[in-house]
Protein backbone atom coordinates (compact mmCIF):
# COMPACT_ATOMS: atom_id res chain seq x y z
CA UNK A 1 -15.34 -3.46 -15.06
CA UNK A 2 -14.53 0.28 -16.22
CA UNK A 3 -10.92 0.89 -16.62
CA UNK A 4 -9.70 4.20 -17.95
CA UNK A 5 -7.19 3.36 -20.56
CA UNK A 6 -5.97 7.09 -21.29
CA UNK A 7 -5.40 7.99 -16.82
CA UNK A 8 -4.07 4.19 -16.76
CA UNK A 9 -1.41 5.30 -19.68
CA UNK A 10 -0.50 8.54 -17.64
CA UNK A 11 -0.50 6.71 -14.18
CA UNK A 12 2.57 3.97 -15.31
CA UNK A 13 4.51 6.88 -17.33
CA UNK A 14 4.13 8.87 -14.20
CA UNK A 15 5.30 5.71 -12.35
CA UNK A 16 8.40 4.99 -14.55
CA UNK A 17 9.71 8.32 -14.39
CA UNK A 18 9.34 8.24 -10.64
CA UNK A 19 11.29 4.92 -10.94
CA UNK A 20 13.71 5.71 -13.40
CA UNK A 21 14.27 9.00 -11.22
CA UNK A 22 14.90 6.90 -7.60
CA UNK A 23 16.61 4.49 -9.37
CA UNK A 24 18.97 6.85 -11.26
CA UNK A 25 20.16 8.96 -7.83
CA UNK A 26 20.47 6.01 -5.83
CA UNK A 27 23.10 4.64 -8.62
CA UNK A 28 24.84 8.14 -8.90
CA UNK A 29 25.45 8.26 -5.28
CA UNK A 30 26.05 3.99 -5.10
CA UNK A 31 28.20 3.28 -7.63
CA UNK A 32 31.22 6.09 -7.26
CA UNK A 33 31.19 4.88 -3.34
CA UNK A 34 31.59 0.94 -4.20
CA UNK A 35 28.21 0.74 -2.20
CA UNK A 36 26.21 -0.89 -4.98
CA UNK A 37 23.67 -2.69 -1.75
CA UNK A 38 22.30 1.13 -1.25
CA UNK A 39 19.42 -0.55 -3.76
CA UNK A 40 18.30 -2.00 -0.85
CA UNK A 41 17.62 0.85 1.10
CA UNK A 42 15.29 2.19 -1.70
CA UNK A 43 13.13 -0.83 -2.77
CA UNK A 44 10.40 -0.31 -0.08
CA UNK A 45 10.38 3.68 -0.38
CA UNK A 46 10.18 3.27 -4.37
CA UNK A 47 7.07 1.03 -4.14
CA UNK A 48 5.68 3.90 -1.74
CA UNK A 49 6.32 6.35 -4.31
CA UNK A 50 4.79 4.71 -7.25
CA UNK A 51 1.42 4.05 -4.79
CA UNK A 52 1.42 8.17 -4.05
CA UNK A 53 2.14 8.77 -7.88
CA UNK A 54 -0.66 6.41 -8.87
CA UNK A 55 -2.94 7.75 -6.25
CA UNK A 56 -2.23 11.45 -7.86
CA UNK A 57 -2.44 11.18 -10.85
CA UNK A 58 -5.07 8.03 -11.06
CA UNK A 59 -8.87 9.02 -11.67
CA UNK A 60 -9.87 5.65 -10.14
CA UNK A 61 -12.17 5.87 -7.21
CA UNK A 62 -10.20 7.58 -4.78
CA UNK A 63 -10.95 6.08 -1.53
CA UNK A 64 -8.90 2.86 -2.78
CA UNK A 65 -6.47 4.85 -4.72
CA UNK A 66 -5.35 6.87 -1.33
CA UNK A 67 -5.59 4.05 1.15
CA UNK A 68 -3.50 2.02 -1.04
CA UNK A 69 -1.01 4.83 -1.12
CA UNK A 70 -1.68 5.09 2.96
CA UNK A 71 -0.86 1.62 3.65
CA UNK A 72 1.89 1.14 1.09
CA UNK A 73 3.50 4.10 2.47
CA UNK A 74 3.76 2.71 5.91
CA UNK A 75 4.80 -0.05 4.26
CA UNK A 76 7.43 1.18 2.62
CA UNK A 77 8.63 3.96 5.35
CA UNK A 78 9.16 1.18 7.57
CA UNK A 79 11.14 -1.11 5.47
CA UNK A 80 13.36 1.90 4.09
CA UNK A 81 14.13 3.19 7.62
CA UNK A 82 15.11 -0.60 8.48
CA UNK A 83 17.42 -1.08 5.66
CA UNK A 84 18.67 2.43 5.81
CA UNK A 85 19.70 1.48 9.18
CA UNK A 86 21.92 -1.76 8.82
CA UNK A 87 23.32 0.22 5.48
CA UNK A 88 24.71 2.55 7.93
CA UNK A 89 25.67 -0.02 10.36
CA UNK A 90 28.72 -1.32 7.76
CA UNK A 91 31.22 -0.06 6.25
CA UNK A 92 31.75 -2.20 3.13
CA UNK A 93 29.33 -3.23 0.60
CA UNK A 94 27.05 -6.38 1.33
CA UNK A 95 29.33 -9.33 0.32
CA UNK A 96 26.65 -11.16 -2.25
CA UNK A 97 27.01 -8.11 -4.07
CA UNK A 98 30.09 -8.35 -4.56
CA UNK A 99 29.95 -11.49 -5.07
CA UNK A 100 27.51 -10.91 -7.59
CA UNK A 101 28.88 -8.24 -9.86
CA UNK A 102 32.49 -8.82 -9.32
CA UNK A 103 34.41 -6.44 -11.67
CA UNK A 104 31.21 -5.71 -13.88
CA UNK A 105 31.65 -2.13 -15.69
CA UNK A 106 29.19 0.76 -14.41
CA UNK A 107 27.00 -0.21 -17.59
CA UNK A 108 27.09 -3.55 -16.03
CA UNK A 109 26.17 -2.40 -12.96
CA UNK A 110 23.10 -0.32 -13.77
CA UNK A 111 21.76 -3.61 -15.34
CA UNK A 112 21.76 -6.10 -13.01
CA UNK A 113 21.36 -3.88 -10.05
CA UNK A 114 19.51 -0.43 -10.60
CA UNK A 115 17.81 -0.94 -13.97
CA UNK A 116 16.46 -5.06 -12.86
CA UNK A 117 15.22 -3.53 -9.71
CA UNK A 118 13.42 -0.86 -10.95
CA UNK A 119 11.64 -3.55 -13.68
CA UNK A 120 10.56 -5.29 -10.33
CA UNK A 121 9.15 -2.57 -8.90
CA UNK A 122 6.91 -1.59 -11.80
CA UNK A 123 5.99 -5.24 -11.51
CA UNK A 124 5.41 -5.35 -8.20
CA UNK A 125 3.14 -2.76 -8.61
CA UNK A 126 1.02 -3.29 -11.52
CA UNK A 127 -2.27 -3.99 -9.09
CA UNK A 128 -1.60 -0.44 -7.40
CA UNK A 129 -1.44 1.40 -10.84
CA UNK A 130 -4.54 -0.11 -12.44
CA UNK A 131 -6.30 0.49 -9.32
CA UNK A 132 -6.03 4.35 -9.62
CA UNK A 133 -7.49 4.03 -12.90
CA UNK A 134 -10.39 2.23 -12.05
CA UNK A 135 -13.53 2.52 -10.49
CA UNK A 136 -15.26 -0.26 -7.77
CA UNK A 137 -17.56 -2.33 -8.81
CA UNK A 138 -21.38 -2.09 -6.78
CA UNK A 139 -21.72 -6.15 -6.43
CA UNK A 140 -19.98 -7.94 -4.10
CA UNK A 141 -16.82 -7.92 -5.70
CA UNK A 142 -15.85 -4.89 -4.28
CA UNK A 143 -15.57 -6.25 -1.04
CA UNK A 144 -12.46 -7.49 -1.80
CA UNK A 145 -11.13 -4.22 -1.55
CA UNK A 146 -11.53 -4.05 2.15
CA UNK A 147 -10.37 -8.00 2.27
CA UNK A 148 -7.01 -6.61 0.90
CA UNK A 149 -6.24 -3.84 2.79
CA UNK A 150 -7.10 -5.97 5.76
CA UNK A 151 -4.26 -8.36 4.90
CA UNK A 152 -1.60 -5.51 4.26
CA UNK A 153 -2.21 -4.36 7.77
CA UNK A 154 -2.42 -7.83 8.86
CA UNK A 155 1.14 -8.61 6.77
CA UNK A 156 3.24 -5.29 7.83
CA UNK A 157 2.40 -6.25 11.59
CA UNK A 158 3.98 -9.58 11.15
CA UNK A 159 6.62 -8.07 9.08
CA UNK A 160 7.21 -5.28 11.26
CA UNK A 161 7.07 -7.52 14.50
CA UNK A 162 9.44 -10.37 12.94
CA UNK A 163 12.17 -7.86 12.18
CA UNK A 164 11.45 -6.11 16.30
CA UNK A 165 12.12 -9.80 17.44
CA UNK A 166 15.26 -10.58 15.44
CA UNK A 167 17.08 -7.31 16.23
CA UNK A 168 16.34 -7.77 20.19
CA UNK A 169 17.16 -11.07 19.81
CA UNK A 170 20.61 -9.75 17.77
CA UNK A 171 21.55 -7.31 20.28
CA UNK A 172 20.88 -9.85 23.32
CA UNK A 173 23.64 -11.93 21.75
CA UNK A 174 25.77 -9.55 21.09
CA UNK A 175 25.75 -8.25 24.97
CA UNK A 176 25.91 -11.44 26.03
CA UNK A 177 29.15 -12.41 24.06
CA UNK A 178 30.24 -9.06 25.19
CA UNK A 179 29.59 -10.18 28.84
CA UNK A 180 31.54 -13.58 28.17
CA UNK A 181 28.30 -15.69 28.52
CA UNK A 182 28.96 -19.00 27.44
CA UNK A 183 25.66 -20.18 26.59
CA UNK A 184 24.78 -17.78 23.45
CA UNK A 185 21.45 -19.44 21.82
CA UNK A 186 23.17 -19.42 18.17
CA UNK A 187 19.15 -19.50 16.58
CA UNK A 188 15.97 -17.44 16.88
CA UNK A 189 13.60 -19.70 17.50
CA UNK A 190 10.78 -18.24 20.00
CA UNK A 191 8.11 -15.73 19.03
CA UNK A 192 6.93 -15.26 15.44
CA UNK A 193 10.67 -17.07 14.68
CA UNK A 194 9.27 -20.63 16.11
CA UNK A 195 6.24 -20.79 13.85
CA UNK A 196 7.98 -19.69 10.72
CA UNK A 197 11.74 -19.60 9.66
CA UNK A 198 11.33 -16.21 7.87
CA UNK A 199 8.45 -14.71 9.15
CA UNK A 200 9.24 -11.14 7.85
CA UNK A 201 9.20 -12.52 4.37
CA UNK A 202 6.18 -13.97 5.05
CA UNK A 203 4.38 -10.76 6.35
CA UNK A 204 5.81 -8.87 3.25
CA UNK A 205 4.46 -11.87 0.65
CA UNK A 206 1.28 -11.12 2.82
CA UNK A 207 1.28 -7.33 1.98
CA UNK A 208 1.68 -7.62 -1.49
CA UNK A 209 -1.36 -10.63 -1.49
CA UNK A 210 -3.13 -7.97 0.00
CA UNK A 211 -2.08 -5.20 -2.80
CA UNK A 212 -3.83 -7.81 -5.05
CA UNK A 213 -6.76 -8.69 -3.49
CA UNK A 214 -7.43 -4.77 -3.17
CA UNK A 215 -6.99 -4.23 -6.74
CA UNK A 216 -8.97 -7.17 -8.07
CA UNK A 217 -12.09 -5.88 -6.61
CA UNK A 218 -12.23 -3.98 -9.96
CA UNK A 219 -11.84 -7.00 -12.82
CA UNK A 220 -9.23 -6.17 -15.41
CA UNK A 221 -7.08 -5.54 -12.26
CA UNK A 222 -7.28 -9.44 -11.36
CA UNK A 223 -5.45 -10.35 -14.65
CA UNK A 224 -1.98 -8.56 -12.60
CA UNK A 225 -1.65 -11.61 -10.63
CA UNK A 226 1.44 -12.11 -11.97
CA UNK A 227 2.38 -9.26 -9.76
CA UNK A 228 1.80 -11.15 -6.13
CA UNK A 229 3.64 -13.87 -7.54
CA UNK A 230 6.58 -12.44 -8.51
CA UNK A 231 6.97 -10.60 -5.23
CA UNK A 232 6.80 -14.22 -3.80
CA UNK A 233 9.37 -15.28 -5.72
CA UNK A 234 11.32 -13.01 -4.92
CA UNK A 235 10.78 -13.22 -1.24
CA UNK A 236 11.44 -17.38 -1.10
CA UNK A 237 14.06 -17.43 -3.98
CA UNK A 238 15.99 -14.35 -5.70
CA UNK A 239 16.74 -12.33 -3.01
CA UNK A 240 15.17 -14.34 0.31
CA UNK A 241 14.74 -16.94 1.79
CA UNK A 242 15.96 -20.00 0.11
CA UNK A 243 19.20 -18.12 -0.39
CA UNK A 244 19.41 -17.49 3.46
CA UNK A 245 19.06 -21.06 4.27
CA UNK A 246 22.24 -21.24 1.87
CA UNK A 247 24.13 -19.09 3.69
CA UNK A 248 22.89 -20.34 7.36
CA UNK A 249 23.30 -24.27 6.23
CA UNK A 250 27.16 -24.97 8.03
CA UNK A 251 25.18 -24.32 11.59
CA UNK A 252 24.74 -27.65 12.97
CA UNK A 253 22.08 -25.24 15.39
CA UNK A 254 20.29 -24.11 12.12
CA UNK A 255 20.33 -27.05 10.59
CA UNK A 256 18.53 -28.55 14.23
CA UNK A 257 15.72 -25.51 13.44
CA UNK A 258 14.94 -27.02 10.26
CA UNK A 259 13.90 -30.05 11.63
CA UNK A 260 11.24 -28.13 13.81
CA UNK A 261 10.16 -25.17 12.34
CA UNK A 262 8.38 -24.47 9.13
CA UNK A 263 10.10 -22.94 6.49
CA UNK A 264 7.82 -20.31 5.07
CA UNK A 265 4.16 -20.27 6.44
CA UNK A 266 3.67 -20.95 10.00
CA UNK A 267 3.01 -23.83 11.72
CA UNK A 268 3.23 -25.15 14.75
CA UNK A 269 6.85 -26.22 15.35
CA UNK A 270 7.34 -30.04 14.85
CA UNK A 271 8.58 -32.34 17.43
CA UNK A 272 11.87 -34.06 16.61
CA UNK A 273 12.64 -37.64 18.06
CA UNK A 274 15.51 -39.72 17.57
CA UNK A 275 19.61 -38.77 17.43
């Protein structure tokens, strides 16, 4: 299938100076403040950049190239205004960050925090930036364009409703501490939460399934499928849920929720027999 090699060359510079220029404030304004989790709050609004970039300056056929921008937007303005939110909600920097870099020197820093992250996001979004530069195909292949943006919809609902249900379910427990309630459920495990034990990972892994399926509908984008499955990765192991499970494993109640609920992709919870 087509591909325009000189617009796909201007769409990723375009994309890494974006990047590099997100990535860059964030750290100016992170780092001096101890506050190096503030990457967090740009991850999803970054990816939403590089779509609009793409969609700009890409010559691709521009009814893909603007609904991806559309939906990763949403995407991405959701996500941001979450994170943004529980940023402001602490005063001190998320403890596995400091766990992580320790004393590590600003150069350090920039590294393993700003410089990694903004690698990831290029990554990420390979499928979105070779999109803009190319044009649908008039067979059936191009119906996986629709296919895709079906499933990002489809993933930032389940995303978007998973996150809804754990911060009800966070301020519930909270009151009813406050109230001196005794019987606190210690686990989310009803709604979207008693199918899957990280359903907003698994909407997001959804989106970005989605991101691919849209941009394979043109051919040389299905060789970024390393893209989907590094965003995977990332959602289960670097940054989600397997280290989650870590941190939630010395709750005998967790540890019960294991037993019956799926990890990743739902299922119907499991019955559990026996002491």
């Amino acid at each position: 299938m087509n591909i325009d090699t000189r617009n796909l060359r201007r769409v990723m510079g375009r994309s890494a100076l974006v990047v590099a220029a997100i990535q860059g404030a964030t750290a100016a304004v992170a780092i001096p403040k101890q506050r190096r989790d503030y990457v967090d709050g740009i991850w999803g609004p970054g990816l939403a950049a590089v779509a609009v970039t793409s969609a700009v300056a890409g010559e691709g056929d521009a009814r893909r190239r603007w609904a991806l921008a559309a939906a990763t937007s949403v995407w991405g303005a959701r996500l941001g205004t979450l994170m943004l939110g529980r940023l402001r909600s602490k005063d001190t920097e998320d403890e596995r960050y400091t766990e992580f870099l320790g004393d590590a020197s600003t150069a350090q820093v920039l590294a393993k925090v700003f410089l990694t992250q903004g690698a990831a996001q290029l990554l990420v979004s390979l499928p979105i930036q070779m999109a803009a530069a190319s044009e649908l195909p008039s067979g059936r292949r191009r119906l996986l364009f629709p296919l895709g943006m079906a499933a990002m919809v489809a993933g930032t609902v389940v995303e978007a409703v998973a996150d809804r249900q754990k911060d009800a379910f966070m301020a519930e427990k909270k009151a009813a501490k406050d109230r001196g309630d005794a019987d606190v459920p210690d686990i989310l495990d009803t709604g979207l939460w008693g199918w899957s034990r990280h359903p907003n990972y698994f909407g997001d892994s959804v989106v970005w399934d989605g991101v691919y399926l849209a941009g394979a509908a043109s051919a040389p984008t299905a060789w970024t499928f390393p893209a989907p499955v590094a965003m995977s990765y990332f959602l289960v192991y670097a940054t989600g849920a397997k280290r989650t499970e870590r941190r939630m494993q010395e709750r005998p109640a967790f540890r019960e929720y294991q037993k019956r609920v799926a990890f990743f992709v739902p299922w119907p919870k499991r019955a559990v027999t026996g002491a």
